[in-house]
Protein backbone atom coordinates (compact mmCIF):
# COMPACT_ATOMS: atom_id res chain seq x y z
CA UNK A 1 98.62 -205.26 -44.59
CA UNK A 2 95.22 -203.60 -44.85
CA UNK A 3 94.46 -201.21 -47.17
CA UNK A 4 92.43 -198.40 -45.36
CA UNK A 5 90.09 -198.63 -48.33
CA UNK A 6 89.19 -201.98 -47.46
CA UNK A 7 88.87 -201.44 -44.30
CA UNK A 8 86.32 -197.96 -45.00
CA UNK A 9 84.33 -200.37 -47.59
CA UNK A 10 84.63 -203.46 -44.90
CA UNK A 11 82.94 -200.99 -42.03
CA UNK A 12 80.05 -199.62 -44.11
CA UNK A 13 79.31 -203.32 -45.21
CA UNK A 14 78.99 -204.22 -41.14
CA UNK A 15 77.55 -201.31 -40.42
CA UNK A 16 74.90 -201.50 -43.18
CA UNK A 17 74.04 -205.08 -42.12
CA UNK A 18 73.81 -204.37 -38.63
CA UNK A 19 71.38 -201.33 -39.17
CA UNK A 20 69.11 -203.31 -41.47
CA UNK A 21 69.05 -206.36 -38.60
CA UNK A 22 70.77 -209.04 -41.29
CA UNK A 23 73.07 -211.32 -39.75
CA UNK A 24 76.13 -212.22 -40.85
CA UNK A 25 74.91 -215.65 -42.13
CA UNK A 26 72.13 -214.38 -43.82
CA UNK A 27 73.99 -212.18 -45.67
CA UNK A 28 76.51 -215.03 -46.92
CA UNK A 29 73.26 -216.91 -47.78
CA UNK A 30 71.44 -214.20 -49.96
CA UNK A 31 75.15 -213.64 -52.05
CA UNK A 32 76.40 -217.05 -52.04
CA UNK A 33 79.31 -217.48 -49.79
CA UNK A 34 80.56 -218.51 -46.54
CA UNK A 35 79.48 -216.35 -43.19
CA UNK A 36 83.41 -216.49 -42.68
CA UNK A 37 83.91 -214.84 -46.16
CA UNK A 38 81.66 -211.82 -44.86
CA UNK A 39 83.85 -211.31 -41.19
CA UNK A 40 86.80 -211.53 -43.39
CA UNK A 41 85.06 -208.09 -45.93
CA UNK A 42 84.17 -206.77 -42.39
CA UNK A 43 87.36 -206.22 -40.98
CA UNK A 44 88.88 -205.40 -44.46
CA UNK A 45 91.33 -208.88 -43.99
CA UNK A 46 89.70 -209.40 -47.99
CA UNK A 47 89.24 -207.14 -50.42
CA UNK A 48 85.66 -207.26 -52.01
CA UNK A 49 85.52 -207.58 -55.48
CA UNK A 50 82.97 -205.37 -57.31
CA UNK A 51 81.02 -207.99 -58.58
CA UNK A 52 80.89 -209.53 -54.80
CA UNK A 53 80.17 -206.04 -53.54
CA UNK A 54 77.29 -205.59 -56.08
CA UNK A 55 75.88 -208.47 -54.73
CA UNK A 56 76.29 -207.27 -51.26
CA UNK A 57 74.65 -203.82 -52.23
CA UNK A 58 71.36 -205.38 -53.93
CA UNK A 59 71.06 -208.12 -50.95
CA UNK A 60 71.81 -204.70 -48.51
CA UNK A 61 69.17 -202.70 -50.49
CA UNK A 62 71.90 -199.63 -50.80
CA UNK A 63 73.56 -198.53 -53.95
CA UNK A 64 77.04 -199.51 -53.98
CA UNK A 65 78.50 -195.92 -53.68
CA UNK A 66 77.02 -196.11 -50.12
CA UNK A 67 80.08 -198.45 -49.00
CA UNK A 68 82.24 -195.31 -50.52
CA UNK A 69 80.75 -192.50 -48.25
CA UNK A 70 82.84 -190.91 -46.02
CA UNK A 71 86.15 -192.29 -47.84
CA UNK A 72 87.44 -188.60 -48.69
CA UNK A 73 86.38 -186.90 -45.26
CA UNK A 74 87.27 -189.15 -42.73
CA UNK A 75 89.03 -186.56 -40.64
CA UNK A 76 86.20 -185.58 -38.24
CA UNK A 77 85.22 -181.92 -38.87
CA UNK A 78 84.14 -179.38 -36.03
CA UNK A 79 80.53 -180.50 -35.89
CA UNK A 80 81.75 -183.95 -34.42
CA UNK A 81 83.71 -183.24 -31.98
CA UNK A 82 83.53 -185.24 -28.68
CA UNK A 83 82.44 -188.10 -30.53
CA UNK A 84 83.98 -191.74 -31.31
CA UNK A 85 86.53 -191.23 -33.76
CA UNK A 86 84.86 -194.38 -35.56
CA UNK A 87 80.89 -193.81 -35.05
CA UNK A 88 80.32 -196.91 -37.23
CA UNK A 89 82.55 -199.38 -35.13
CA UNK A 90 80.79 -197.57 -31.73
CA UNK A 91 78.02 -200.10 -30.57
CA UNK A 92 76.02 -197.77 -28.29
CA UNK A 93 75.48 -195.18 -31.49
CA UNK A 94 74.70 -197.71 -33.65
CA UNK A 95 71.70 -199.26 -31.15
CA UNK A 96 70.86 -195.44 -30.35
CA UNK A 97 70.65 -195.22 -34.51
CA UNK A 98 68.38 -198.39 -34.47
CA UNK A 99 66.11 -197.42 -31.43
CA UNK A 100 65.49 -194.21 -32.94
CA UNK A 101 64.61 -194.98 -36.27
CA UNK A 102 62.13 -197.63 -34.87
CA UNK A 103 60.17 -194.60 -33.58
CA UNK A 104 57.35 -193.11 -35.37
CA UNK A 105 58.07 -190.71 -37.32
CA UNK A 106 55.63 -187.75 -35.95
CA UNK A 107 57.25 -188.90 -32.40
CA UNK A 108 60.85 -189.18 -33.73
CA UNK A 109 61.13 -185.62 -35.46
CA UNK A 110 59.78 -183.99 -31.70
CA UNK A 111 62.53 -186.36 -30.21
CA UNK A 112 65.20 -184.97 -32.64
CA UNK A 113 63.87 -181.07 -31.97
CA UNK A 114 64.45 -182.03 -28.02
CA UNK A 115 68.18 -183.02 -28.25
CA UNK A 116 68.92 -180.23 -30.93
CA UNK A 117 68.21 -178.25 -28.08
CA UNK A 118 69.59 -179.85 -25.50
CA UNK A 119 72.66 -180.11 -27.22
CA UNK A 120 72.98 -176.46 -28.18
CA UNK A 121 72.35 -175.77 -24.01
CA UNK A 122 75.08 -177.65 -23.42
């Protein structure tokens, strides 16, 4: 069975690859291990050791409490309402993350005024 630690530490590794545009294989590669080894992390089927997850953290370029975040409020509060109930595992918000972030930054900040708004007329 999984243990929903695992599973937190296994989303925030996928999620933290997938935002930083490192593939699977790649990541195996920079740490030393099979591709299969990472799906396995992924979906939390392995536990990562904290040596392995070191590893993962420096070839991620994120401190290792990053794969920790979340782990004590993941009951969605108020604020996120009406969204996935697992905005890591959501594909759309995770290309929406990517786009925006590959925005300028002067552009990006106007963009993030607009749907502050928009979302507060809704």
């Amino acid at each position: 069975m999984k243990h929903p630690v695992d599973v937190h530490v296994g989303k925030r590794i996928r999620h933290r690859r997938w935002v930083s545009g490192t593939t699977q294989q790649q990541l195996a590669d920079q740490v030393g291990i099979k591709f299969q080894q990472i799906q396995k992390y992924e979906t939390g089927m392995n536990r990562v050791s904290a040596s392995r997850l070191w590893d993962i953290a420096h070839a991620l370029s994120v401190d290792v409490s990053f794969f920790f975040e979340g782990l004590e409020g993941e009951q969605m509060d108020v604020a996120m309402e009406g969204m996935p109930s697992d905005i890591l595992s959501d594909k759309e918000a995770l290309e929406l993350l990517r786009s925006y972030y590959a925005i300028p930054e002067n552009q990006r900040r106007r963009l993030f005024d607009l749907a502050r708004v928009l979302s507060e007329a809704a």
